[in-house]
N, C-alpha and C. Protein backbone atom coordinates (compact mmCIF):
# COMPACT_ATOMS: atom_id res chain seq x y z
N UNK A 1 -17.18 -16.15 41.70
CA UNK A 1 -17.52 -15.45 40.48
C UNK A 1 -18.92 -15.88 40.02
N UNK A 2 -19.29 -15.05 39.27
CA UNK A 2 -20.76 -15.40 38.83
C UNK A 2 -20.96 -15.88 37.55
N UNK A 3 -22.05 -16.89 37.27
CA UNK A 3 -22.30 -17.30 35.80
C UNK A 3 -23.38 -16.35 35.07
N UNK A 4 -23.02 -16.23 34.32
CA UNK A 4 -23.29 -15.65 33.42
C UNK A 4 -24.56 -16.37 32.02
N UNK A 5 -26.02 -16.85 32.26
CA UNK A 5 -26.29 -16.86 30.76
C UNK A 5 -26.91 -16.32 29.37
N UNK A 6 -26.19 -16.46 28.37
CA UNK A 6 -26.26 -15.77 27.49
C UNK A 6 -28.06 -15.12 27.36
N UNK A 7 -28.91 -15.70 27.78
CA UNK A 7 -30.27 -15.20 27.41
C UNK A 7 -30.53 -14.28 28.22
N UNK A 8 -30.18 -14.55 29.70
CA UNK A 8 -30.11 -13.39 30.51
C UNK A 8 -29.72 -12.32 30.22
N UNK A 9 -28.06 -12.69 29.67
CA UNK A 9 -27.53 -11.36 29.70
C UNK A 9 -28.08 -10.50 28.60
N UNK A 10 -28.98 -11.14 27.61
CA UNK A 10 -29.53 -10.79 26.30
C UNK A 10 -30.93 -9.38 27.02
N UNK A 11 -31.63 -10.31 28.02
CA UNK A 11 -32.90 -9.48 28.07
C UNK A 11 -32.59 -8.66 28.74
N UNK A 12 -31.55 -8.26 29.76
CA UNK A 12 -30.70 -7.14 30.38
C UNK A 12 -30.19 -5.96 29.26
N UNK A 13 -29.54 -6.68 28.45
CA UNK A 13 -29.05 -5.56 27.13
C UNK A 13 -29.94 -4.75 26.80
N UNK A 14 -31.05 -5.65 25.96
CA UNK A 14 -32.00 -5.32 25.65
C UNK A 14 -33.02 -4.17 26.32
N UNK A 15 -33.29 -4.53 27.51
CA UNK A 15 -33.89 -3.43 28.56
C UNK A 15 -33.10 -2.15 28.64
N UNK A 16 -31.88 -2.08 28.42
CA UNK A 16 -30.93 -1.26 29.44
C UNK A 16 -30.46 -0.66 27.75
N UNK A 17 -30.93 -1.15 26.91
CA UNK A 17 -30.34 -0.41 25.33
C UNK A 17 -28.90 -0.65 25.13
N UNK A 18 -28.47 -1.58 25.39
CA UNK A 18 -26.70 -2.12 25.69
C UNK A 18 -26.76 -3.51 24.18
N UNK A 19 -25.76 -3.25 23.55
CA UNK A 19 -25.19 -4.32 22.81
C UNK A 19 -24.68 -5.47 23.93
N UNK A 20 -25.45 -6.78 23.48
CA UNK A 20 -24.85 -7.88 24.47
C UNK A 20 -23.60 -8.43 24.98
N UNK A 21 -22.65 -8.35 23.64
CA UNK A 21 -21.49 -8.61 24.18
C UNK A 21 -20.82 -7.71 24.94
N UNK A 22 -21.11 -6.08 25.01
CA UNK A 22 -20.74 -5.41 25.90
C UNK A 22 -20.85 -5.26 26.81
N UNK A 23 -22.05 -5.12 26.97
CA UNK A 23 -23.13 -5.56 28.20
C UNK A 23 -22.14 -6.58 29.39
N UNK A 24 -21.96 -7.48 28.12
CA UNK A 24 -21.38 -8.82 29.36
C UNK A 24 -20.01 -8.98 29.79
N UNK A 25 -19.07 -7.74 28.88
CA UNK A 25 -18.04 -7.33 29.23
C UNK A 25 -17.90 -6.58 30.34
N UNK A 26 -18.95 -5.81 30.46
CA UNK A 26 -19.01 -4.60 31.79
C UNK A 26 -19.26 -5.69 32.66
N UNK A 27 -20.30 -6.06 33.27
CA UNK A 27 -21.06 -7.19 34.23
C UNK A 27 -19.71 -8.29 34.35
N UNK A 28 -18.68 -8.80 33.47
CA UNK A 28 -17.64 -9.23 33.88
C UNK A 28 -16.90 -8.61 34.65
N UNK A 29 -16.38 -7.62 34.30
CA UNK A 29 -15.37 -6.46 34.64
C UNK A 29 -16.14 -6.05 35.95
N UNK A 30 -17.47 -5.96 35.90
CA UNK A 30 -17.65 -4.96 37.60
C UNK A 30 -17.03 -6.74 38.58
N UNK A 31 -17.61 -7.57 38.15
CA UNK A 31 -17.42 -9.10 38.99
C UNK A 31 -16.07 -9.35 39.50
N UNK A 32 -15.45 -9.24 38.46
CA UNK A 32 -13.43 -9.21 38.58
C UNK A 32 -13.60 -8.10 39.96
N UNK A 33 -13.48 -6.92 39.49
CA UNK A 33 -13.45 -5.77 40.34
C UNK A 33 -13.63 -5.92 41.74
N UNK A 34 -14.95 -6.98 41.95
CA UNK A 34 -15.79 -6.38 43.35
C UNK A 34 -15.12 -7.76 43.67
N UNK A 35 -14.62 -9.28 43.06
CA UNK A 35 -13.88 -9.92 43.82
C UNK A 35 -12.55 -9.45 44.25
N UNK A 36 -11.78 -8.63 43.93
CA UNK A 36 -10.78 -7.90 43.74
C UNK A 36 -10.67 -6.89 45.02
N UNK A 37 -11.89 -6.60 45.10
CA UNK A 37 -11.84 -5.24 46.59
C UNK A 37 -12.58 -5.97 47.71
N UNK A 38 -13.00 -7.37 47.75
CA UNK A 38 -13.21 -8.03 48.66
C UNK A 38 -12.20 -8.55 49.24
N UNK A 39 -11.32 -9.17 48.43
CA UNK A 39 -10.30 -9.68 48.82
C UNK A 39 -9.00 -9.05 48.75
N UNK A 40 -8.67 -8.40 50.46
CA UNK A 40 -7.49 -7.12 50.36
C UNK A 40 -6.49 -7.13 50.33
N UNK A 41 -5.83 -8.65 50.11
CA UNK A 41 -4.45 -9.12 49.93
C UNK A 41 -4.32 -10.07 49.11
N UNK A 42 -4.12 -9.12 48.08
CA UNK A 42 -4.36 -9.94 46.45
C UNK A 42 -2.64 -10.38 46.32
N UNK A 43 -2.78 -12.04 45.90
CA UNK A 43 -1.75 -12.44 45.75
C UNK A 43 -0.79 -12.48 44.77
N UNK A 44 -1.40 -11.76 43.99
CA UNK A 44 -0.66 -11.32 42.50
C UNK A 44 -1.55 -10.14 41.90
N UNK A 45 -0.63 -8.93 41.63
CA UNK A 45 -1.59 -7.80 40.62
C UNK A 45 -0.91 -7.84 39.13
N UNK A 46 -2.40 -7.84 38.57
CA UNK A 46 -2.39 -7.82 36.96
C UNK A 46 -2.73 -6.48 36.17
N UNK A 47 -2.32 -6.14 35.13
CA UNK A 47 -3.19 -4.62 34.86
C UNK A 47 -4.31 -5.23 33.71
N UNK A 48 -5.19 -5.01 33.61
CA UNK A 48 -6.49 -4.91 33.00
C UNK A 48 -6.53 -3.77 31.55
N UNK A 49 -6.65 -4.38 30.48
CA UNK A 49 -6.53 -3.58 29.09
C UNK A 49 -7.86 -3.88 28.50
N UNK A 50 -8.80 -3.08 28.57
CA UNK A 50 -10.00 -3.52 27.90
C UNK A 50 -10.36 -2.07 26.94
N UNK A 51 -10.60 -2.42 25.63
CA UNK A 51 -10.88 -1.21 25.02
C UNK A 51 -12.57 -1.48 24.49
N UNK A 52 -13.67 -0.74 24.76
CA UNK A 52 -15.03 -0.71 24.44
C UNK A 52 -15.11 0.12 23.33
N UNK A 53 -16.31 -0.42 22.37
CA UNK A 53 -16.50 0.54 21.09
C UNK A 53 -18.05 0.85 20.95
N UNK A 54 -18.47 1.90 21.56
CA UNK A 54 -19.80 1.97 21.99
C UNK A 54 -19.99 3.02 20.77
């Protein structure tokens, strides 16, 4: 998984016109995801509830 820091993820927002904490919700969520379809025999499935307020 990847780290994440907050200033980064700040001048990304910023560029891209994204509120930060959302910003770093998506960029979480794609990370989950793409470890998720790398690895094809997932040893437990969870369902994912995320609600965004853009």
């Amino acid at each position: 998984m990847l780290h994440f820091s907050k200033a980064e993820l700040n001048r990304q927002a910023n560029a891209l016109g994204f509120v930060r904490d959302t910003f770093e919700k998506i960029c979480r969520l794609a990370d989950v995801l793409g470890f998720m379809e790398n690895n094809k025999k997932p040893q437990k499935v969870f369902k994912i509830g995320i609600a965004f307020t853009i």
